[in-house]
N, C-alpha and C. Protein backbone atom coordinates (compact mmCIF):
# COMPACT_ATOMS: atom_id res chain seq x y z
N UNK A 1 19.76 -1.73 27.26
CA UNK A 1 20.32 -1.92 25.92
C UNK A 1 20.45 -3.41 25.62
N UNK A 2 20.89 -3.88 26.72
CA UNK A 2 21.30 -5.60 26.67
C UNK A 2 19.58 -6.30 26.26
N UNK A 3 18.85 -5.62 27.09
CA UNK A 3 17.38 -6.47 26.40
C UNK A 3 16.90 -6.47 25.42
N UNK A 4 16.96 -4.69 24.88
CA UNK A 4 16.56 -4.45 23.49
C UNK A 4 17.45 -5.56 22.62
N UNK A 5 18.58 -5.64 22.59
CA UNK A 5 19.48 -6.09 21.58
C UNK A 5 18.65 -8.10 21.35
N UNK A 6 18.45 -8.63 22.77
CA UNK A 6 18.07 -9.58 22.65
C UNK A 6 16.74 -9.77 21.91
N UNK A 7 15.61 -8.94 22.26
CA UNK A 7 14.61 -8.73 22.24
C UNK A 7 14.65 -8.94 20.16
N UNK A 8 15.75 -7.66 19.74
CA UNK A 8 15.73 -7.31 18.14
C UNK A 8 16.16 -8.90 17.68
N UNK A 9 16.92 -9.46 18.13
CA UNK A 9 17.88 -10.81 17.47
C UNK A 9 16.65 -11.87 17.65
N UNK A 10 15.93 -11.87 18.84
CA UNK A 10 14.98 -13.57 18.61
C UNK A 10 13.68 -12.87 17.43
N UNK A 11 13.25 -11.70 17.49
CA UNK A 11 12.17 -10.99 16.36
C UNK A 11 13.00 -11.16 15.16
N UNK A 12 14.27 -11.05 14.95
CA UNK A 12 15.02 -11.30 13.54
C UNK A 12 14.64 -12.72 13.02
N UNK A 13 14.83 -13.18 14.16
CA UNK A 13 15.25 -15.06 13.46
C UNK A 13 13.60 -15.77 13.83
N UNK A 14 13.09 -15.08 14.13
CA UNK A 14 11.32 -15.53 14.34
C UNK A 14 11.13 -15.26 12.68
N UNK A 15 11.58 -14.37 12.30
CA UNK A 15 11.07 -13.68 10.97
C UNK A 15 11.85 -14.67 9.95
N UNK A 16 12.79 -14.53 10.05
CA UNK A 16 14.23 -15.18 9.20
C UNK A 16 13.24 -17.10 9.32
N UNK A 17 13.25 -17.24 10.29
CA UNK A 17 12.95 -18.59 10.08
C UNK A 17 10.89 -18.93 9.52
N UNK A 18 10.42 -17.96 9.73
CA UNK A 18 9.09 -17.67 9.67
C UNK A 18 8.88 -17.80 7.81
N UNK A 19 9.79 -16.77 7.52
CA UNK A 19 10.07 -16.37 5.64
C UNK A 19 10.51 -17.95 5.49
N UNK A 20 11.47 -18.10 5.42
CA UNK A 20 12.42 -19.48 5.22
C UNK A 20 10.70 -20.59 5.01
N UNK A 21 10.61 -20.86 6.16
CA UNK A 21 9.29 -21.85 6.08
C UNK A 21 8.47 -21.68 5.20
N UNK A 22 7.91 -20.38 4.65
CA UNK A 22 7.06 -20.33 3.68
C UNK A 22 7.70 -20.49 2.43
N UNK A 23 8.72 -19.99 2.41
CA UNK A 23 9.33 -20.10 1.28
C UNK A 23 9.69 -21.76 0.76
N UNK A 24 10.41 -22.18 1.90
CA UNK A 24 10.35 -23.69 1.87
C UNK A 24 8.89 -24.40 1.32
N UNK A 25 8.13 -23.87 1.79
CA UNK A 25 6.71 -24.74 1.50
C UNK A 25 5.98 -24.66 0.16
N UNK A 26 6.06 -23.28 -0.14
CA UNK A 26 5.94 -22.65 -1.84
C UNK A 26 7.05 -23.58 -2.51
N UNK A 27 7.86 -23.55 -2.44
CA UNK A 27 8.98 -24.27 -3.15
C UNK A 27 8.79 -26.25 -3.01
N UNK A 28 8.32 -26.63 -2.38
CA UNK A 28 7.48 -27.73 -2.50
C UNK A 28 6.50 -27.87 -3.04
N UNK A 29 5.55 -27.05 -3.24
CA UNK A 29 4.18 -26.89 -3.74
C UNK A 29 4.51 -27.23 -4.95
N UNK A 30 5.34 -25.93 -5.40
CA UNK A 30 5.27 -25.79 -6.91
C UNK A 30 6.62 -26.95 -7.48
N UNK A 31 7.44 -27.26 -7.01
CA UNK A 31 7.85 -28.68 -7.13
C UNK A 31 6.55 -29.51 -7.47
N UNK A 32 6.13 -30.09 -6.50
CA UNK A 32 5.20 -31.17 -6.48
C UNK A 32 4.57 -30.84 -8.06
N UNK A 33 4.07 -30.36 -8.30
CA UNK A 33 3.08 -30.21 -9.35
C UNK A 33 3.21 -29.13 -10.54
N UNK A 34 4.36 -29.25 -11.15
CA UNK A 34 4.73 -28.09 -12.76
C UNK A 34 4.86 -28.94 -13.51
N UNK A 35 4.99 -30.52 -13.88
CA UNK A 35 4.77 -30.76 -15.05
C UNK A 35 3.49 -31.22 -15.47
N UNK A 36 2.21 -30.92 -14.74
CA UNK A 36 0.74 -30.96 -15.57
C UNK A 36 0.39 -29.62 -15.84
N UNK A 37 0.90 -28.53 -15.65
CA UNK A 37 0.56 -27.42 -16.11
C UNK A 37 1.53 -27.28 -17.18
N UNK A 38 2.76 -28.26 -17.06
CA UNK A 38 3.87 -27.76 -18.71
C UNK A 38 3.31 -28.42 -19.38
N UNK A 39 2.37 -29.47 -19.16
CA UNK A 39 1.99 -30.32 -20.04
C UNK A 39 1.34 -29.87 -20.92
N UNK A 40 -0.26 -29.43 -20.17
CA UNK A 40 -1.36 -28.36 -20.74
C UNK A 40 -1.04 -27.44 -21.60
């Protein structure tokens, strides 16, 4: 039980931090570059 539990918590935060990063990086992207498309 003690492994499973470890096993579920580092696959949580692999994921948790995995999402986060992309999300972080989309959110830079589209920072970087929305006012030449508001422009257009």
């Amino acid at each position: 039980m003690k492994e499973n539990t470890t096993v579920i918590i580092i696959v949580t935060l692999l994921a948790i931090h995995f999402l986060a990063g992309i999300g972080w990086l989309l959110y830079k992207v589209m920072r970087a570059k929305p006012t030449k498309k508001d422009e257009e």
